[in-house]
C-alpha atoms as a PDB file:
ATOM      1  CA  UNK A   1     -14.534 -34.494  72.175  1.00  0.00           C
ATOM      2  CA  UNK A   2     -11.283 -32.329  71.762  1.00  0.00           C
ATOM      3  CA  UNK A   3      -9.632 -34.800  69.768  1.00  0.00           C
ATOM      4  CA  UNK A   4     -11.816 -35.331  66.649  1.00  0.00           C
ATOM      5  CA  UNK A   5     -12.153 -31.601  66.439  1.00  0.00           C
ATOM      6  CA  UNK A   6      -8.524 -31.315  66.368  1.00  0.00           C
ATOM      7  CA  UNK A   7      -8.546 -33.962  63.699  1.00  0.00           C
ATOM      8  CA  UNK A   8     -11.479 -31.589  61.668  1.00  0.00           C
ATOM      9  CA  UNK A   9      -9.522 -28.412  62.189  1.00  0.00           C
ATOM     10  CA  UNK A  10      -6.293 -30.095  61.307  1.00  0.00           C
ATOM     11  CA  UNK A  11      -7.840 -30.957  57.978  1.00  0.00           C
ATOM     12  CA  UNK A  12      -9.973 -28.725  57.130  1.00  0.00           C
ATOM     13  CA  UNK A  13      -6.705 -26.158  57.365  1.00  0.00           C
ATOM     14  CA  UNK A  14      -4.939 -28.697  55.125  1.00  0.00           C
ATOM     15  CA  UNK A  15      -7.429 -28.652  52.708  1.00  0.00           C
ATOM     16  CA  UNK A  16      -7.585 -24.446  52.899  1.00  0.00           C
ATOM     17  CA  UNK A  17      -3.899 -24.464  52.543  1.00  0.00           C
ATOM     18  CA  UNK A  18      -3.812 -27.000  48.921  1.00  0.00           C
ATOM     19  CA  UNK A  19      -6.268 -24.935  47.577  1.00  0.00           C
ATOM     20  CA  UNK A  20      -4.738 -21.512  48.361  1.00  0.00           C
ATOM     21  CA  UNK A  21      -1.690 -23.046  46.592  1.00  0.00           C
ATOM     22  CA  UNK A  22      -4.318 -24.266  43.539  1.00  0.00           C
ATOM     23  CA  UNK A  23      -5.797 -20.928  43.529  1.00  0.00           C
ATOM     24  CA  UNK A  24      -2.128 -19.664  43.426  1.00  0.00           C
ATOM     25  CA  UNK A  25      -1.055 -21.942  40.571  1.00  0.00           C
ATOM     26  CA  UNK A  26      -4.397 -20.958  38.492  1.00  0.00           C
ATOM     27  CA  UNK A  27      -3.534 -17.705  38.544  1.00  0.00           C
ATOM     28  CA  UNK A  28      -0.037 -17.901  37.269  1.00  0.00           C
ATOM     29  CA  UNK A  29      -1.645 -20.091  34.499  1.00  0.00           C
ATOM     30  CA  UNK A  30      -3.913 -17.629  33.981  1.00  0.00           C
ATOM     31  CA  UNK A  31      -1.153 -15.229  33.709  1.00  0.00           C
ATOM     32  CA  UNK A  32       1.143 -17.014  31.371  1.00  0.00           C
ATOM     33  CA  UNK A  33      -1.688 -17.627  28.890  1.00  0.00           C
ATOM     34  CA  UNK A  34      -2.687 -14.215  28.383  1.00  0.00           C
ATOM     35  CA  UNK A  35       0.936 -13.261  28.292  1.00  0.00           C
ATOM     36  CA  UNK A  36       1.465 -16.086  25.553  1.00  0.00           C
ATOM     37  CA  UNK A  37      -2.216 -15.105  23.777  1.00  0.00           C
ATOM     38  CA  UNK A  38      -0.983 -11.138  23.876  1.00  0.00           C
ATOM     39  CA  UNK A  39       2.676 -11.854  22.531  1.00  0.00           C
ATOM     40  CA  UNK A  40       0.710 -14.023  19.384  1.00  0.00           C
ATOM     41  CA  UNK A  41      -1.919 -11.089  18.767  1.00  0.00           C
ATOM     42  CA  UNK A  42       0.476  -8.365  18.978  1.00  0.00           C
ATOM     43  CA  UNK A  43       2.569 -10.437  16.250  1.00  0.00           C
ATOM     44  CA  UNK A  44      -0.793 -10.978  14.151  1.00  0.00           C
ATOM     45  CA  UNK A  45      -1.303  -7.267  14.470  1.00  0.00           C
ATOM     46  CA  UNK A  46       2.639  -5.941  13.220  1.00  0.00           C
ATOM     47  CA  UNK A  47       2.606  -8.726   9.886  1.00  0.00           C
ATOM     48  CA  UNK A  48      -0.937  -7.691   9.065  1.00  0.00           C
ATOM     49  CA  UNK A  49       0.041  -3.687   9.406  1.00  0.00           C
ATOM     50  CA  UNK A  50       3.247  -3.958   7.237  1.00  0.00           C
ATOM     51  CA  UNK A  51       1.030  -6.114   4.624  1.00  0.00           C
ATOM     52  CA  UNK A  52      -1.459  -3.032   4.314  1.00  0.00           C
ATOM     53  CA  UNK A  53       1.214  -0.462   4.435  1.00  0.00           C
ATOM     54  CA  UNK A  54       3.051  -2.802   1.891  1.00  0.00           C
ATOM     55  CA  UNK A  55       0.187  -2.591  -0.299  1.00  0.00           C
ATOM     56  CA  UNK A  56      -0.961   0.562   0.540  1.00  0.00           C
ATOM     57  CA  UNK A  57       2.481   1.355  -0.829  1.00  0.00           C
ATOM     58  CA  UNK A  58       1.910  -0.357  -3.774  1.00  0.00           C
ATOM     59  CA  UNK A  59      -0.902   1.371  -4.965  1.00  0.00           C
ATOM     60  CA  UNK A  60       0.298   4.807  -4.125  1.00  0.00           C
ATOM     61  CA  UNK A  61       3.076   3.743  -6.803  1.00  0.00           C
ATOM     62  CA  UNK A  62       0.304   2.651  -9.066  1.00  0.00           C
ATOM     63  CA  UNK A  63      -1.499   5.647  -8.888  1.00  0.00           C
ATOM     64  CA  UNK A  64       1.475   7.912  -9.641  1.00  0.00           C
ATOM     65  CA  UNK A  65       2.513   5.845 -12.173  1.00  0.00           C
ATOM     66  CA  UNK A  66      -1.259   5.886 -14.174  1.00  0.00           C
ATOM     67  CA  UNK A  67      -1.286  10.108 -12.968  1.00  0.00           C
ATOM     68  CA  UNK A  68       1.662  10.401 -14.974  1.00  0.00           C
ATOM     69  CA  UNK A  69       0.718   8.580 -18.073  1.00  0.00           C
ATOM     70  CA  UNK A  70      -2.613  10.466 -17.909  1.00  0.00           C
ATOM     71  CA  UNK A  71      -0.495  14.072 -18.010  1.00  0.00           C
ATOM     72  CA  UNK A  72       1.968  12.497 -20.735  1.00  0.00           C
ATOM     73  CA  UNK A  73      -1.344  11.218 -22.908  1.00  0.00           C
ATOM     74  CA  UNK A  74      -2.569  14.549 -22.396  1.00  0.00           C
ATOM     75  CA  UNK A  75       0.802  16.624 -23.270  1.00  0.00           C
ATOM     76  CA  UNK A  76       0.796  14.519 -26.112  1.00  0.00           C
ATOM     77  CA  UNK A  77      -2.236  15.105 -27.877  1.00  0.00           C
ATOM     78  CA  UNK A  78      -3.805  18.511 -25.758  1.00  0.00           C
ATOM     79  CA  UNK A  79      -6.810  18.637 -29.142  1.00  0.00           C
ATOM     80  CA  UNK A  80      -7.434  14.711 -28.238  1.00  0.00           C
ATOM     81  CA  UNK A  81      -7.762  15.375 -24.227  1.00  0.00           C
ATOM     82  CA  UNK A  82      -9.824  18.222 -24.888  1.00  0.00           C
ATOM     83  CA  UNK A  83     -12.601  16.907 -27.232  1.00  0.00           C
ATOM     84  CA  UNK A  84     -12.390  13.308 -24.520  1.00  0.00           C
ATOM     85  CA  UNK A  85     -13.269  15.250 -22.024  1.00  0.00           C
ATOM     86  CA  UNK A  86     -16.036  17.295 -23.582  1.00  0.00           C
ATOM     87  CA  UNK A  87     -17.730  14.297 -24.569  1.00  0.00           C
ATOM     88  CA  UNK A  88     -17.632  13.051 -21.337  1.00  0.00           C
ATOM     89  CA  UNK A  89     -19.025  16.028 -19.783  1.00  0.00           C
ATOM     90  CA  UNK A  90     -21.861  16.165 -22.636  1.00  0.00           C
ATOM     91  CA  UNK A  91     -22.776  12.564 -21.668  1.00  0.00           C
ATOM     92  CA  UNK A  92     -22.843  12.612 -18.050  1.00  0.00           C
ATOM     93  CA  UNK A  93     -24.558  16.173 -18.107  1.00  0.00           C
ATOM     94  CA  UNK A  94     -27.333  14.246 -21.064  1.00  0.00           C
ATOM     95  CA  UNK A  95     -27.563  11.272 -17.873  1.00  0.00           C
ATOM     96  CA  UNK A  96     -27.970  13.014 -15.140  1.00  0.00           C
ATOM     97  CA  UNK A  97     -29.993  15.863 -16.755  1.00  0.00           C
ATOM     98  CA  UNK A  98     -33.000  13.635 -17.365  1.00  0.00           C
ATOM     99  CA  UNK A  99     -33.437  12.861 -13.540  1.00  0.00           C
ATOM    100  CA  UNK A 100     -35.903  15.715 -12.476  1.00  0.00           C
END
């Protein structure tokens, strides 16, 4: 009964060895597709920083630009800015007065 046992072994280490080399190949699939899903997230990532710095940017200029319109308006007319922002202290202090 040596012979068909011979036979079994012979293929059963066949068999080991094709899926060691499946196993093998999976794994360098594996591999490649998180190297290929990294490379197109880390991409995602640098356009969609440099769009928010970009308009980050953008509204930093914004800001400036409405700061220095506020100190021309109010080097402009200084009897103006001062009664605007009276009133606007009288009427937030007359709203949030009445919330005891």
């Amino acid at each position: 009964m040596n012979p068909p046992n011979d036979a079994v072994a012979k293929d059963v280490a066949k068999d080991t060895e094709a899926l060691r080399r499946d196993l093998e190949q999976l794994r360098n699939d594996f591999a490649a597709m998180g190297r290929t899903v990294k490379g197109f997230a880390g991409g995602v990532g640098s356009e969609t920083y440099a769009r928010v710095r970009d308009r980050a940017d953008k509204a930093r200029v914004q800001a400036e630009k409405a700061a220095d319109t506020v100190a021309h308006t109010i080097e402009d007319r200084p009897l103006a800015s001062i009664l605007a922002a009276f009133a606007v202290g009288l009427i937030l202090g007359i709203l949030f007065g009445r919330q005891r």
